[in-house]
C-alpha atoms as a PDB file:
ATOM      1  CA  UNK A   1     119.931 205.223 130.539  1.00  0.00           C
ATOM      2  CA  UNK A   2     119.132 204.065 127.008  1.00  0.00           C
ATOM      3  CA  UNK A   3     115.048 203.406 126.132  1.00  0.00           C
ATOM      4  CA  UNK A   4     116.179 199.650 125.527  1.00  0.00           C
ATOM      5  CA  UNK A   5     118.029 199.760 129.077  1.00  0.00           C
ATOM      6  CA  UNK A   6     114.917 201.267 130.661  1.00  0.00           C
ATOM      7  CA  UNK A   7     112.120 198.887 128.890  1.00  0.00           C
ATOM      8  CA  UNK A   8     114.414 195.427 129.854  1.00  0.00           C
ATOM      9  CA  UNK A   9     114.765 196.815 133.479  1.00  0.00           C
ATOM     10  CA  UNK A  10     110.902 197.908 133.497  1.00  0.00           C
ATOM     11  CA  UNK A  11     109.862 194.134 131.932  1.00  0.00           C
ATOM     12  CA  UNK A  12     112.251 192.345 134.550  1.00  0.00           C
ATOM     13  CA  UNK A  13     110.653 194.391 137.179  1.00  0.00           C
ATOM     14  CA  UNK A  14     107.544 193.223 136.107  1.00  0.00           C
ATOM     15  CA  UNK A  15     108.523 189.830 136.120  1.00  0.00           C
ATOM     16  CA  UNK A  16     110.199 189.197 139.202  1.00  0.00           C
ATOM     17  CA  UNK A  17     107.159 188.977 141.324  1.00  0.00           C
ATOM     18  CA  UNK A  18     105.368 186.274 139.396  1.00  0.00           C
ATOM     19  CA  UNK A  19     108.931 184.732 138.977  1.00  0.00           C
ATOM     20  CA  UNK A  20     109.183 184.805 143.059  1.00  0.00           C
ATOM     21  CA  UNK A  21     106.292 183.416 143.657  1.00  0.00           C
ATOM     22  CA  UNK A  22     106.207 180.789 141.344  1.00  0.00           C
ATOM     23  CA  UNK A  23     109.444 179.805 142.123  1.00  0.00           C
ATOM     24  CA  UNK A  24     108.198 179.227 145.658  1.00  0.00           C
ATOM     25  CA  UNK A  25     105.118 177.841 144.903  1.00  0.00           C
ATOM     26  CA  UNK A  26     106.743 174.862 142.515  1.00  0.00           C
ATOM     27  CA  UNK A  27     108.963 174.071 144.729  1.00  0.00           C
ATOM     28  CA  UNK A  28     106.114 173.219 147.257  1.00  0.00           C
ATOM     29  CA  UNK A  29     104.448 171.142 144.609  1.00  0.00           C
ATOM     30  CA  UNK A  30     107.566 169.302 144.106  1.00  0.00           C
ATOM     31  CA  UNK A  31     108.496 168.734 147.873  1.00  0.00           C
ATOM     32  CA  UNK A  32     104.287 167.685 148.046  1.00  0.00           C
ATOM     33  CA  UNK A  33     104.578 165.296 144.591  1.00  0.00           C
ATOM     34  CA  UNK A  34     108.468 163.948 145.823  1.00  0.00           C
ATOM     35  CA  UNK A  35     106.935 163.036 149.271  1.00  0.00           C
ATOM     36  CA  UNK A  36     103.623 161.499 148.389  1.00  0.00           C
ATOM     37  CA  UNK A  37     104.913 159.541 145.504  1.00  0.00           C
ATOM     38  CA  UNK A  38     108.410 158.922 146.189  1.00  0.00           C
ATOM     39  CA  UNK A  39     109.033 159.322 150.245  1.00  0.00           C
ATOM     40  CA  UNK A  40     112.163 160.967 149.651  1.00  0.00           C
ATOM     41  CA  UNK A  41     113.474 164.626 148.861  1.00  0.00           C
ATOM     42  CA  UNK A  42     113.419 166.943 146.255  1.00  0.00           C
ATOM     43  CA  UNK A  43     116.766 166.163 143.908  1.00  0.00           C
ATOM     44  CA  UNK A  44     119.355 168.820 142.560  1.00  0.00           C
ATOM     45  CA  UNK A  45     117.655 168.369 139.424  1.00  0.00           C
ATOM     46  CA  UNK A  46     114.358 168.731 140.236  1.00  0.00           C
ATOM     47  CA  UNK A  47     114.916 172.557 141.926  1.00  0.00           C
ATOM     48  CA  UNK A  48     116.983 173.787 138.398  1.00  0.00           C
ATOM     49  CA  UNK A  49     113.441 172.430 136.604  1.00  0.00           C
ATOM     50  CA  UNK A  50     111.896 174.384 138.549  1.00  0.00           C
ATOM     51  CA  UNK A  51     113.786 177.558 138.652  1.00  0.00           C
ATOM     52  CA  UNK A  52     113.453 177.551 134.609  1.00  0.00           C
ATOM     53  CA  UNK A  53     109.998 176.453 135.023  1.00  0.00           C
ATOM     54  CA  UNK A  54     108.918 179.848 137.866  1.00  0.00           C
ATOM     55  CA  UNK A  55     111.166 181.693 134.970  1.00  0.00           C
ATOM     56  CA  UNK A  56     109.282 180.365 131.825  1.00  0.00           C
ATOM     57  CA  UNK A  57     105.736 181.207 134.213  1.00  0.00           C
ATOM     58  CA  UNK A  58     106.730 184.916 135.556  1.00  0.00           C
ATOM     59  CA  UNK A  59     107.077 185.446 131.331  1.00  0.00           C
ATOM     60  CA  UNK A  60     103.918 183.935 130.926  1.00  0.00           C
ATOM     61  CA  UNK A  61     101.943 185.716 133.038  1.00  0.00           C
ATOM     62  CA  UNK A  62     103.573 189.199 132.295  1.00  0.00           C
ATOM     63  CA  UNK A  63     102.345 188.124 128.284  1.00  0.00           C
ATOM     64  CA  UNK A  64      99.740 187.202 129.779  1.00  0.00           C
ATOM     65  CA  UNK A  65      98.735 190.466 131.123  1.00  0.00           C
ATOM     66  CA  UNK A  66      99.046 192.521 127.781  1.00  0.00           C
ATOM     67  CA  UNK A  67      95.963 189.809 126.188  1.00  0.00           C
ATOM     68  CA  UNK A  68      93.039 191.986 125.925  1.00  0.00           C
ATOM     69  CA  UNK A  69      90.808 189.134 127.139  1.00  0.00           C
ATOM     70  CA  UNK A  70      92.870 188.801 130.783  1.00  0.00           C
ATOM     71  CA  UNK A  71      91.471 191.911 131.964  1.00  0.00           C
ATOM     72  CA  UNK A  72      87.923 191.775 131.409  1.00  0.00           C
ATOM     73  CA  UNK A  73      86.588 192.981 134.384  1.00  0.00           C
ATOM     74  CA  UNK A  74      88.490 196.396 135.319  1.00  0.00           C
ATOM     75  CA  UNK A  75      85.090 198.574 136.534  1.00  0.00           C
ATOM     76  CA  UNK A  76      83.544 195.184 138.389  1.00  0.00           C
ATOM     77  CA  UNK A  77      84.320 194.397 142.350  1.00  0.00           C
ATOM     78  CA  UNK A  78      88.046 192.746 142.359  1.00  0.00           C
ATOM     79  CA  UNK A  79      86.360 189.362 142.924  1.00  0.00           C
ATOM     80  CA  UNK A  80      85.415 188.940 139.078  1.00  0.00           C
ATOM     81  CA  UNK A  81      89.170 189.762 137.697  1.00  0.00           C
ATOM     82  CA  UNK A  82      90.323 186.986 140.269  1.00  0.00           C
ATOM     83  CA  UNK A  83      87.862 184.729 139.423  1.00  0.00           C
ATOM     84  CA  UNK A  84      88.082 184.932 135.595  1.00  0.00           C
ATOM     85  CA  UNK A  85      92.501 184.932 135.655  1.00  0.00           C
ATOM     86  CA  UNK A  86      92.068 182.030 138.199  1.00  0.00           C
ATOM     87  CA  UNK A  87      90.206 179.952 135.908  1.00  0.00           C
ATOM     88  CA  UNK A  88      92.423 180.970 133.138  1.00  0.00           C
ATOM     89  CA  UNK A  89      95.965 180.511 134.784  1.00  0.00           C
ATOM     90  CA  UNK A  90      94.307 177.240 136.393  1.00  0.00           C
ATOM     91  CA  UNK A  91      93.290 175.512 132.958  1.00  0.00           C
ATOM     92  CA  UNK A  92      96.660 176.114 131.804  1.00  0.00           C
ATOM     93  CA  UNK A  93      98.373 175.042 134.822  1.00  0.00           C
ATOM     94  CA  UNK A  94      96.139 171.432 134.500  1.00  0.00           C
ATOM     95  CA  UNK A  95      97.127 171.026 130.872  1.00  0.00           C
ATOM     96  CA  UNK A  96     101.071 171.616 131.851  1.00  0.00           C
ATOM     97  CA  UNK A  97     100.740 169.559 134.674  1.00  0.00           C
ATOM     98  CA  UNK A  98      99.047 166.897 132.527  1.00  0.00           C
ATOM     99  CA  UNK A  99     101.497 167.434 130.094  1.00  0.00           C
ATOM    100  CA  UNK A 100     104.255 166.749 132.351  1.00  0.00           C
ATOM    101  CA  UNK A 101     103.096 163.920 133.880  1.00  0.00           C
ATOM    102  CA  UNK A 102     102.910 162.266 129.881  1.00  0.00           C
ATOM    103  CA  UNK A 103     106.330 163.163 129.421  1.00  0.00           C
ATOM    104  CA  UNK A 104     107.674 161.237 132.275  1.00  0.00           C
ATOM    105  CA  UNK A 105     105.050 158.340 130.375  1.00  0.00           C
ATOM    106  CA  UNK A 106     106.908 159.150 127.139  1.00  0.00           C
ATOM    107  CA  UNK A 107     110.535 158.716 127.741  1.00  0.00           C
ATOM    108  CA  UNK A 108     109.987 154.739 128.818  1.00  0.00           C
ATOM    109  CA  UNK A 109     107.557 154.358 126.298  1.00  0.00           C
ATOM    110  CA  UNK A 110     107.516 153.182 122.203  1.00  0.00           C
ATOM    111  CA  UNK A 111     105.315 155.716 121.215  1.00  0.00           C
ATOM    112  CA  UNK A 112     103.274 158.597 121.613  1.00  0.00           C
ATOM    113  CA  UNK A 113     100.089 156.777 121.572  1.00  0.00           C
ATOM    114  CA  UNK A 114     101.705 154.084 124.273  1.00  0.00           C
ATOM    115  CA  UNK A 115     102.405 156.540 126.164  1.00  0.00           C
ATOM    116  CA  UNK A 116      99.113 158.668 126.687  1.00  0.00           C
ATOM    117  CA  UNK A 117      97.395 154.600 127.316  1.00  0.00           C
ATOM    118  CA  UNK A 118     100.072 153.886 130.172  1.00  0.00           C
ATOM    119  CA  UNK A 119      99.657 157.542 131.838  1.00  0.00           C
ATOM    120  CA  UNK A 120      95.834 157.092 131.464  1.00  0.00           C
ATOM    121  CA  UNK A 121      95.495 153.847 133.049  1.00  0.00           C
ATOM    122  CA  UNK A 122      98.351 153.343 135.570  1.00  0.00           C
ATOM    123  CA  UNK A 123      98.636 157.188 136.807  1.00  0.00           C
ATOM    124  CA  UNK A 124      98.086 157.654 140.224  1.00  0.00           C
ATOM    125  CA  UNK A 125      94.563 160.001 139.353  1.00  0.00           C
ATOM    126  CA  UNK A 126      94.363 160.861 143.072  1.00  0.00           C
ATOM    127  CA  UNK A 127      97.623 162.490 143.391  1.00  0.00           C
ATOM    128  CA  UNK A 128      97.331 163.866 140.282  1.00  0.00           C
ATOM    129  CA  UNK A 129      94.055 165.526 141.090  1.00  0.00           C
ATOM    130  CA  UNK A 130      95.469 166.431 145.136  1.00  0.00           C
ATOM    131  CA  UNK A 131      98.466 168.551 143.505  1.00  0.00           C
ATOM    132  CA  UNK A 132      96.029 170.460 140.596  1.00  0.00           C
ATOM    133  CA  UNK A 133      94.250 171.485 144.277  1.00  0.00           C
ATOM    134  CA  UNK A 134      97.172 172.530 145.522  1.00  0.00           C
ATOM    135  CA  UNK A 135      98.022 174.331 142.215  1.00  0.00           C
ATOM    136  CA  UNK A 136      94.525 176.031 142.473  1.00  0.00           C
ATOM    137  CA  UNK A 137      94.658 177.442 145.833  1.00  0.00           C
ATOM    138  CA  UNK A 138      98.336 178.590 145.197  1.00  0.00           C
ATOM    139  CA  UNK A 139      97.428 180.172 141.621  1.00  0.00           C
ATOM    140  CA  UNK A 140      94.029 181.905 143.846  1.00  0.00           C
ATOM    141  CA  UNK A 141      96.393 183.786 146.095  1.00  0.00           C
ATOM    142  CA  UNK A 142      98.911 184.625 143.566  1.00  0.00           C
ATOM    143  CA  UNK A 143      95.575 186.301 142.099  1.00  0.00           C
ATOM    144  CA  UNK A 144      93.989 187.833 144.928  1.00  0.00           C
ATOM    145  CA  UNK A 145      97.448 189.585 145.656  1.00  0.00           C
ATOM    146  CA  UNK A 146      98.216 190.615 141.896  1.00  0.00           C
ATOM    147  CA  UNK A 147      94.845 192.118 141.768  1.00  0.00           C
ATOM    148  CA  UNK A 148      95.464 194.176 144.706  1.00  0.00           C
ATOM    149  CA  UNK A 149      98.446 195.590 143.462  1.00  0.00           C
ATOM    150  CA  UNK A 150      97.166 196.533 140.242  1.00  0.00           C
ATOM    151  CA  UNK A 151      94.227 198.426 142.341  1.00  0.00           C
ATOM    152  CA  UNK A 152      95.685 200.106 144.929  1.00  0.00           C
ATOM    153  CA  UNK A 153      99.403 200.740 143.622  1.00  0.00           C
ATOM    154  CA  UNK A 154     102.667 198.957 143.892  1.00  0.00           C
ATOM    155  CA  UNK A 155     104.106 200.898 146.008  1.00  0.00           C
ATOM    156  CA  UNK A 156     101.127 201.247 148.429  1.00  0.00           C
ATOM    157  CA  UNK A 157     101.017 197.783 148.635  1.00  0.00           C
ATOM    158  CA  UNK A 158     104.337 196.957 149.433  1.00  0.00           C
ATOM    159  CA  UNK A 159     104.221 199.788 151.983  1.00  0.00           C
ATOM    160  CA  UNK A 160     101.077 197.873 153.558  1.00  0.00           C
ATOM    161  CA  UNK A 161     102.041 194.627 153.329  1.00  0.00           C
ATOM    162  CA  UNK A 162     105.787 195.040 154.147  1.00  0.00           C
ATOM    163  CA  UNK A 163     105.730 198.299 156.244  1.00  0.00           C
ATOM    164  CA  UNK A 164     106.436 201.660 155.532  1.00  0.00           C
ATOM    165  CA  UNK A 165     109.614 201.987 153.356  1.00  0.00           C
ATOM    166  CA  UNK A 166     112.458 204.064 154.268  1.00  0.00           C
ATOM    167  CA  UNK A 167     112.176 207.487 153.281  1.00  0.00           C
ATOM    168  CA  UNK A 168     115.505 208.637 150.504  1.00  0.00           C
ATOM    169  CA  UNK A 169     115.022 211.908 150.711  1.00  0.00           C
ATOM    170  CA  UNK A 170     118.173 213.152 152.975  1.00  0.00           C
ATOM    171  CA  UNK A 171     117.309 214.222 157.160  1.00  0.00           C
ATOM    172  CA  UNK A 172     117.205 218.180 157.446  1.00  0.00           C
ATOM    173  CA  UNK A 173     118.029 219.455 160.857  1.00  0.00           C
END
């Protein structure tokens, strides 16, 4: 295996978790958002935003990662780490979702500025501020758990969390 082979299958590796679990995790928010706002079901459309949108977060967070600034508290109790990459993740997840909600504002709008006057005055604030909960708790776990695995080991934690794996190495008799 080339070193290009091995670093794209290491970085997709790394990725797929956050990918996973952000891909759940929207969807949620979108079956939450469709239902409160709309009474109906998520769309075809809406699940392909969200797959590119879990994609476009798993690379964010594994870029993420590699800031010096993320990791600021490796020698203090796990609760810190969480904390601080909570707060982080969360601010940025309230700007996209803010973000988002303008665009939809922007597309039946003149202008920019039109835009940003409808969204502040006419958005529903409660629902807006009921799914950035949601987002919170969700984003909490998703830290709790990556901290966890960084601590004690991938593959301890899967083998604690999902079970002992199978063992490769072939039966003697």
């Amino acid at each position: 295996m080339s070193k290009l082979t091995g670093t794209l299958k290491h970085e997709f590796m790394e990725m797929l978790p956050p990918t996973i679990f952000f891909f759940v995790i929207l969807h949620i928010v979108a079956l939450i958002r469709t239902l409160m706002s709309q009474g109906t079901v998520l769309s075809w459309h809406t699940s392909s935003t969200v797959a590119v949108a879990a994609l476009i977060l798993g690379k964010s967070v594994l870029i993420a990662n590699m800031l010096p600034f993320i990791n600021c508290f490796p020698e203090k109790p796990l609760i810190w780490n969480v904390g601080w990459k909570t707060l982080i993740y969360t601010l940025a997840a309230l700007l996209i979702h803010f973000l988002e909600r303008l665009y939809e504002y922007w597309r039946v709008s003149p202008s920019f500025m039109a835009a940003l006057h409808k969204q502040l005055s006419e958005q529903n604030w409660a629902h807006f501020w009921a799914i950035q909960i949601l987002l919170v708790t969700l984003i909490l776990n998703y830290c709790v758990m990556a901290e966890l695995s960084r601590i004690i080991g991938r593959k301890k934690f899967k083998a604690i969390f999902f079970g002992p794996m199978p063992s490769t190495e072939p039966a003697t008799l």
